[in-house]
Protein backbone atom coordinates (compact mmCIF):
# COMPACT_ATOMS: atom_id res chain seq x y z
CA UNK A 1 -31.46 4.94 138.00
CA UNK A 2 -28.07 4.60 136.51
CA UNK A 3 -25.81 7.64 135.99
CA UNK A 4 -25.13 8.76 132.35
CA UNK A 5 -21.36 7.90 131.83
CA UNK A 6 -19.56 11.79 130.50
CA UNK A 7 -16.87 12.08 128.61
CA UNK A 8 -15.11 15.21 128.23
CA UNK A 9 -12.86 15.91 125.16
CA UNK A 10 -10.20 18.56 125.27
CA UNK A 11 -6.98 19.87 123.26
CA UNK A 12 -5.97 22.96 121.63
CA UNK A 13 -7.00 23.99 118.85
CA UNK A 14 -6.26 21.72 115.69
CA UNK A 15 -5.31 18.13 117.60
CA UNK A 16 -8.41 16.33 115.97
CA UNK A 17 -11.26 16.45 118.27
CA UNK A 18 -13.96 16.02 115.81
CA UNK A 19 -12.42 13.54 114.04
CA UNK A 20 -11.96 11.77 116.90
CA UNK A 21 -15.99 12.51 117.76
CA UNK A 22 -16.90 11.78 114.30
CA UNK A 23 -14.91 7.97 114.56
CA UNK A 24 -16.89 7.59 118.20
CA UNK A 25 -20.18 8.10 117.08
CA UNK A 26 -19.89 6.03 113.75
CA UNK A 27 -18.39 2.82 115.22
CA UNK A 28 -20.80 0.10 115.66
CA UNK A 29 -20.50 -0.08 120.28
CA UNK A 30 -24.15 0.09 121.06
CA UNK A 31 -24.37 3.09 122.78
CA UNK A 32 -26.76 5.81 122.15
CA UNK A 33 -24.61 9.25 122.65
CA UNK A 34 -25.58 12.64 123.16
CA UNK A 35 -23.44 15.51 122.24
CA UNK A 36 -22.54 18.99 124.00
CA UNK A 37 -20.49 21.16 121.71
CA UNK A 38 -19.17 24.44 122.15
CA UNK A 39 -18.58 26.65 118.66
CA UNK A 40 -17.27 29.38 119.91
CA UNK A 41 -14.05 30.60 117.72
CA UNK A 42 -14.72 27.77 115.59
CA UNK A 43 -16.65 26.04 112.38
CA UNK A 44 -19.69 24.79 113.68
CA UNK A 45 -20.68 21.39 114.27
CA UNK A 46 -23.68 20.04 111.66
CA UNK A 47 -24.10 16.79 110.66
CA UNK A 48 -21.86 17.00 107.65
CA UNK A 49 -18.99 17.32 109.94
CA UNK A 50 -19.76 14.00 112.08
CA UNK A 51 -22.49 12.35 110.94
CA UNK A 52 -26.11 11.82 112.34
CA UNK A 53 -25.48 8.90 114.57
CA UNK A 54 -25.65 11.23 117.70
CA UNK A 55 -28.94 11.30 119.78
CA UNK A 56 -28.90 14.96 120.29
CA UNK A 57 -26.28 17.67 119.23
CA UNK A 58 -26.38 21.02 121.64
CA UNK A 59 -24.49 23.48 120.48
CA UNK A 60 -23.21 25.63 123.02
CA UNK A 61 -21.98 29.62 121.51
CA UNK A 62 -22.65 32.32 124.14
CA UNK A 63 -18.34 32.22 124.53
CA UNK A 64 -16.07 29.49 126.12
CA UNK A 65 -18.07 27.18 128.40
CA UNK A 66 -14.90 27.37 130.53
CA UNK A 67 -15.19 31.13 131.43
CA UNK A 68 -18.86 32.23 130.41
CA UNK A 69 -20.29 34.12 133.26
CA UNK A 70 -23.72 32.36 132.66
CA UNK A 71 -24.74 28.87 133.22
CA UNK A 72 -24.86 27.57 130.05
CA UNK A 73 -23.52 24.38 130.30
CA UNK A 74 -25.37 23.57 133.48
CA UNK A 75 -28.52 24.44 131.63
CA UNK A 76 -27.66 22.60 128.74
CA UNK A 77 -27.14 19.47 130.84
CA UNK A 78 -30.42 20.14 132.69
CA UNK A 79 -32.35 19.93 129.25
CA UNK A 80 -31.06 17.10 127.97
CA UNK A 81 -31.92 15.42 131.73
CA UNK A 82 -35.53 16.65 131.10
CA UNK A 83 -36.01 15.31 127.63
CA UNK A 84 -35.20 12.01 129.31
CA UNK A 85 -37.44 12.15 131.96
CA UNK A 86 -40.61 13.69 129.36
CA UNK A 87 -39.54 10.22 127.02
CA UNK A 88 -38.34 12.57 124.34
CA UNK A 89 -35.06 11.37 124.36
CA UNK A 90 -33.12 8.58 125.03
CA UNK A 91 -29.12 8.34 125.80
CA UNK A 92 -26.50 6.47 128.38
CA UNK A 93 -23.33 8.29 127.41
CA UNK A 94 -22.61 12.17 127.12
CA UNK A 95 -19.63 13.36 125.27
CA UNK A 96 -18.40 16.94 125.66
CA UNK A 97 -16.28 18.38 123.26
CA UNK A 98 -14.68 21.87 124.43
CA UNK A 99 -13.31 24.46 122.40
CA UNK A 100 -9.75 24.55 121.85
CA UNK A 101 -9.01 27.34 124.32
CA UNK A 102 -10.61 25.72 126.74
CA UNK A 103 -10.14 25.30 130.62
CA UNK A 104 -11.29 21.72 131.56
CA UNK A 105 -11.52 22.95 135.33
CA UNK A 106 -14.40 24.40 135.49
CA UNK A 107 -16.30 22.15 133.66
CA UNK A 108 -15.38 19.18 135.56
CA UNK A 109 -16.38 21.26 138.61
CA UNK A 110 -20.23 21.49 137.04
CA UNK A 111 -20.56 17.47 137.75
CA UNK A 112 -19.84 18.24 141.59
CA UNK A 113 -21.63 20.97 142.36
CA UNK A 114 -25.38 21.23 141.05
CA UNK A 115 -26.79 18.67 143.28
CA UNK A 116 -29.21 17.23 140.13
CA UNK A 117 -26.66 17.22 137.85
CA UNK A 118 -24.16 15.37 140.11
CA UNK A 119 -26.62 12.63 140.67
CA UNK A 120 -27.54 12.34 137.31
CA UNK A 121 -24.16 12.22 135.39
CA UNK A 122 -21.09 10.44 136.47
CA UNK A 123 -18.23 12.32 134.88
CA UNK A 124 -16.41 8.95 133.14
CA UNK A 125 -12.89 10.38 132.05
CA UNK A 126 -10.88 13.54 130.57
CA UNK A 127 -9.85 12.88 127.07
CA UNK A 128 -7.05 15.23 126.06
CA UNK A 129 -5.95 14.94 121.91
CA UNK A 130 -2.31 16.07 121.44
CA UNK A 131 -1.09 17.52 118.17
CA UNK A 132 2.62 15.20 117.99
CA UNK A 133 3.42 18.30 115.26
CA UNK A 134 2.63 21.56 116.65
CA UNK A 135 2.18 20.70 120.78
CA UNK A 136 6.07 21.53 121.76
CA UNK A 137 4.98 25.09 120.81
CA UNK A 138 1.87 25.14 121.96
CA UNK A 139 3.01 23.72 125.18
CA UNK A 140 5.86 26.35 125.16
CA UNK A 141 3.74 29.20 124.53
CA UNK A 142 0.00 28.49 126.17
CA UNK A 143 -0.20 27.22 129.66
CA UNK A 144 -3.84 26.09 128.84
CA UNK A 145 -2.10 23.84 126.51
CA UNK A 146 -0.10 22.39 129.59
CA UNK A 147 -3.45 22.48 132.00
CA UNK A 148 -5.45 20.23 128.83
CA UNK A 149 -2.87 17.58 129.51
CA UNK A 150 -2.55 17.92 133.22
CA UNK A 151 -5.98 17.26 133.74
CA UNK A 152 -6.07 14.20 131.45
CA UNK A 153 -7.23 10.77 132.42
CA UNK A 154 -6.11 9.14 128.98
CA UNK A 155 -3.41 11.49 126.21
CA UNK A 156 -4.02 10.77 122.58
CA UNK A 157 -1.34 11.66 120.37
CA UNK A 158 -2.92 12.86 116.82
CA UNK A 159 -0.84 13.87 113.48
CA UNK A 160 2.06 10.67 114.48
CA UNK A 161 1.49 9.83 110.29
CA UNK A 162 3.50 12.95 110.17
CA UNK A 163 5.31 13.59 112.84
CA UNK A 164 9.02 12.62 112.21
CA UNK A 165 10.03 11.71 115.66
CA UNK A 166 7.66 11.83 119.37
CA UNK A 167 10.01 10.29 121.70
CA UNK A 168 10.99 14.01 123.12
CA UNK A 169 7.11 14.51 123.07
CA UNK A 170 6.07 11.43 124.93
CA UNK A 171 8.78 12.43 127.79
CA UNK A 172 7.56 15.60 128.20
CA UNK A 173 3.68 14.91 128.29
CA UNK A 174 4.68 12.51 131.32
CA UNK A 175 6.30 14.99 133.33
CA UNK A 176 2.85 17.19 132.71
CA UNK A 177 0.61 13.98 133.83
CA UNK A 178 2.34 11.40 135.06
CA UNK A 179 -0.79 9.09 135.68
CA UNK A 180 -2.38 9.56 131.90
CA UNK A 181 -1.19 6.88 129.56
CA UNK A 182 -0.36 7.44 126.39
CA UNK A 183 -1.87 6.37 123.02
CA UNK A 184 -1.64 6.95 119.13
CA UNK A 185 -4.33 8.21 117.18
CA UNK A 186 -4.18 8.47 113.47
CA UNK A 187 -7.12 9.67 111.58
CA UNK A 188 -9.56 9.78 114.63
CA UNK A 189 -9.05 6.02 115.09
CA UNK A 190 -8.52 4.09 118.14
CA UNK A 191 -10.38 1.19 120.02
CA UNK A 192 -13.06 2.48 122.25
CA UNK A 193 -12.73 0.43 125.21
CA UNK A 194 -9.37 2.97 125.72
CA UNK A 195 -12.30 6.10 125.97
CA UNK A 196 -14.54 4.12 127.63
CA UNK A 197 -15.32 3.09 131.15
CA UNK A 198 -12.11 4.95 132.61
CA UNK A 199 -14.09 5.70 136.25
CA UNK A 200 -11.46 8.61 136.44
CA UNK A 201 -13.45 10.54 138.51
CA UNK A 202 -14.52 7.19 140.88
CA UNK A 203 -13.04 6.91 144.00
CA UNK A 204 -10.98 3.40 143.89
CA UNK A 205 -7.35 2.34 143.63
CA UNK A 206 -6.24 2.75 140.29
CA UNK A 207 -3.04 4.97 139.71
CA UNK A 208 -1.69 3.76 136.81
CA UNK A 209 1.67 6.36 137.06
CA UNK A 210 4.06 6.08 133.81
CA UNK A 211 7.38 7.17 134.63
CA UNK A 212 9.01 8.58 131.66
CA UNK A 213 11.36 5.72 129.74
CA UNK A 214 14.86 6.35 129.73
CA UNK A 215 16.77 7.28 126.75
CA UNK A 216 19.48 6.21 125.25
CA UNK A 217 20.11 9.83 123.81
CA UNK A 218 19.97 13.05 125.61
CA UNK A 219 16.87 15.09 124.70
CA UNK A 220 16.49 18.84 126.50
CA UNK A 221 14.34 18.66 129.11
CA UNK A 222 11.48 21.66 128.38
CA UNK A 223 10.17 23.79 131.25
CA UNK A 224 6.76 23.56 131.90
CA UNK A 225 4.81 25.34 134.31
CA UNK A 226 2.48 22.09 135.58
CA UNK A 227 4.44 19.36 136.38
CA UNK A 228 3.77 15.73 138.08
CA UNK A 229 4.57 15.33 141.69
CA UNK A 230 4.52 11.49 142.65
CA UNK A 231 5.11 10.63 146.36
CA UNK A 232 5.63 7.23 147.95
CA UNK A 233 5.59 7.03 151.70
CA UNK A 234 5.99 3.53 153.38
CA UNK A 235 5.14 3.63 156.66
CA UNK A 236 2.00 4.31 158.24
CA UNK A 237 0.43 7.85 158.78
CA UNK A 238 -1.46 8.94 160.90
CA UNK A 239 -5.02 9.58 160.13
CA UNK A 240 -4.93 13.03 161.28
CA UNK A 241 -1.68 14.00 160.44
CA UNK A 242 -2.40 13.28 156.80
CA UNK A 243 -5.67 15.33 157.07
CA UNK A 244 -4.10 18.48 158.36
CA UNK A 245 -1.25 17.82 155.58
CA UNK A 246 -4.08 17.71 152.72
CA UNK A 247 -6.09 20.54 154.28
CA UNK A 248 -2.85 22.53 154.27
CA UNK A 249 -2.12 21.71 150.89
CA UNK A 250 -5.43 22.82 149.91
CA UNK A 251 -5.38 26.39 151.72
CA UNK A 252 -2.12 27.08 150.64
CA UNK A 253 -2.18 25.58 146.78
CA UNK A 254 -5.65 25.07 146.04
CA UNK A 255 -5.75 27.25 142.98
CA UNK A 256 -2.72 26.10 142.09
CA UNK A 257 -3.76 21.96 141.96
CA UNK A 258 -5.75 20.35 138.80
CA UNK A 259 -5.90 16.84 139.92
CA UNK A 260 -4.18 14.92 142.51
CA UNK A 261 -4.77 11.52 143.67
CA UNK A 262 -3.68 8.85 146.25
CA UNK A 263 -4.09 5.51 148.04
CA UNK A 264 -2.95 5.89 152.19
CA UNK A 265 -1.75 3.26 154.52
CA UNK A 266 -3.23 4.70 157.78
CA UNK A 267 -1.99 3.53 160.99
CA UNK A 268 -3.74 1.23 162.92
CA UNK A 269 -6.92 0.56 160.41
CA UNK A 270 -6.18 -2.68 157.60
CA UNK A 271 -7.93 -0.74 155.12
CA UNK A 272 -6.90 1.52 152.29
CA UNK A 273 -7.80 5.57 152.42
CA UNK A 274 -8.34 6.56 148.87
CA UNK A 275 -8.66 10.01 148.09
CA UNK A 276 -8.77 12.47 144.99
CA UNK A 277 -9.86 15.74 143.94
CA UNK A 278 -9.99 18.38 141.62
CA UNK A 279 -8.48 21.99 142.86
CA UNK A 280 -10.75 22.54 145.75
CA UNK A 281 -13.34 19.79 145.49
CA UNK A 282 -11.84 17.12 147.21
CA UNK A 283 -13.28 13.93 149.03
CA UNK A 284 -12.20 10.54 150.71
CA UNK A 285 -13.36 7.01 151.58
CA UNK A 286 -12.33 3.72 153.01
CA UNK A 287 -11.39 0.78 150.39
CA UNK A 288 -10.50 -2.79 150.89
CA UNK A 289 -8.16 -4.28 153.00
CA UNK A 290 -4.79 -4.63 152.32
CA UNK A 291 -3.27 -7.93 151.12
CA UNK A 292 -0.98 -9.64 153.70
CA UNK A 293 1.22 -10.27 150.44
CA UNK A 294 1.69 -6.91 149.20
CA UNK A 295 3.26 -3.98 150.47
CA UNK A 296 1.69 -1.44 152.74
CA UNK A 297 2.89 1.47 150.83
CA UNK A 298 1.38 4.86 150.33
CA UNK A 299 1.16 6.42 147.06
CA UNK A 300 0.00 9.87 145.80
CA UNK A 301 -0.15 11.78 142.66
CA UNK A 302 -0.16 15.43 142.87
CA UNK A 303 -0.32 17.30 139.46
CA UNK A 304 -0.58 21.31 139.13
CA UNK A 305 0.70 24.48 138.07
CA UNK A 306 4.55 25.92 139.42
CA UNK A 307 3.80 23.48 142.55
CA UNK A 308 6.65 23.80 144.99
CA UNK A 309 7.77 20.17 144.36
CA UNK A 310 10.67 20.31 147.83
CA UNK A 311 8.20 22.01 150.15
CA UNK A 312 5.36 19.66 149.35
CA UNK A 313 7.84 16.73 149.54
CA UNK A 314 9.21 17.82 152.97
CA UNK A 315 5.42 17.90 154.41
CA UNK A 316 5.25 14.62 153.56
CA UNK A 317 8.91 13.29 154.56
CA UNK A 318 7.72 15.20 158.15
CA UNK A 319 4.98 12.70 159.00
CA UNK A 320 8.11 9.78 159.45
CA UNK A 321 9.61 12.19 162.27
């Protein structure tokens, strides 16, 4: 049975979600969606907000899905899995949308860790909106603004009819996420094969990194508390070197990592080592071979909050010595 493709959609409060989930469920792709919302702290969701195309709304209330001490979402998820399996409903994609206050950590984390659930549901890609007018202050003032992005597989920039200039804005959303591409949103509109079909959370060797563009005109660099680490090694490492440099990583900055992500040359073996995780959930596997035209050079992605960009760096400069 195939997996039901999830989409999560995140971004403080304001940036357009339901717009955005109104213009997904009204275009004319095929799918049949079902839709997980969570009200709390805002106007509910009813069918006069985006429409009746969806194949089931749940509306989730009993607080933040990120931080409710119950299991809400899990048991959400589990219903809509047995209303399949009784024939009393019928959808292949799952869209999320969180609350603007929202954590996406902890939600992603549901997908890997109820065995059912994780079989069931293939978590597709992180959707993060971005409000081009208000998010320098809301990045300034709310690290959850910063995590939203950090954890993003694709950025969409809402309100650009409006905003006067986002160059300064586009800079500092790649330093956040460095591996999220950018794209323009205006009035919840944007093609769907740029939400779709991401496999952000599928092990393979796609890191599509976009270093920030130069300007031609000095713009302040902000602080923000999660940054992008990006990390090329080119020679060979040894398998367990790199193992007891991740599993270091990991004890020391667990909490402290929202996504990170890599492809390894390992020495002696012709075949890629990809690897990604998620704070602590973290796994690896063997790809293809590597091309005798291209180069045999590692590459890794680590993005989190106040990560100590030299000493991370110097673990990995060690494994040359």
């Amino acid at each position: 049975m195939k997996p039901i493709a999830v989409t999560i959609l995140t971004g403080f409060l304001g940036a357009g979600k339901t717009t955005l989930l109104r213009h997904i469920l009204n275009e004319n792709h095929g799918y049949k969606i079902a839709v997980i919302e969570n009200e709390f702290g805002e106007v509910p969701i009813d069918n006069t907000i985006i429409g009746d195309r969806a194949s089931r709304i749940t509306t989730l209330s009993n607080g933040c899905i990120c931080c409710s001490k119950s299991n809400e979402l899990e048991d959400a998820l589990l219903d809509l899995l047995d209303g399949v399996d009784q024939g009393q409903l019928e959808f292949d994609r799952l869209i999320i949308e969180c609350t603007g206050m929202a954590d996406p950590g902890p939600i992603i984390q549901t997908f890997f860790s109820h065995p059912v659930i994780c079989q069931r549901f293939l978590l597709d890609g992180i959707l993060t909106l971005v409000d081009a007018v208000h998010a320098d202050e809301q990045l300034n003032k709310f690290t959850i603004s910063q995590a939203q992005v950090g954890y993003a597989d694709r950025l969409l920039l809402t309100k650009t009819d409006v905003a006067a200039d986002c160059e300064g804005l586009i800079q500092r959303l790649r330093l956040i996420n460095s591996r999220a591409p950018v794209y323009q949103v205006t009035h919840g509109e944007i093609d769907l094969s740029i939400l779709f079909d991401i496999d952000g959370f599928v092990l393979n060797d796609k890191i599509d990194i976009t270093e920030p563009t130069p300007l031609f005109r000095r713009i302040p660099q902000p602080q923000n508390n999660i940054q992008s680490i990006v990390i090329y090694h080119h020679q060979p490492v040894e398998l367990k070197q790199i193992s007891d440099l991740m599993e270091s990583l990991l004890l020391e900055f667990a909490d402290n990592l929202l996504r990170y992500k890599g492809i390894l040359s390992i020495n002696g073996d012709p075949r890629r080592l990809l690897f990604q995780g998620v704070q602590r959930l973290y796994s690896a596997d063997w790809d293809t071979e590597w091309q005798p035209d291209e180069e045999r050079k590692s590459t890794m992605v680590f993005i989190g909050i106040d990560l100590p960009e030299d000493k991370i760096r110097t673990k990995f400069a060690e494994l040359e010595s």
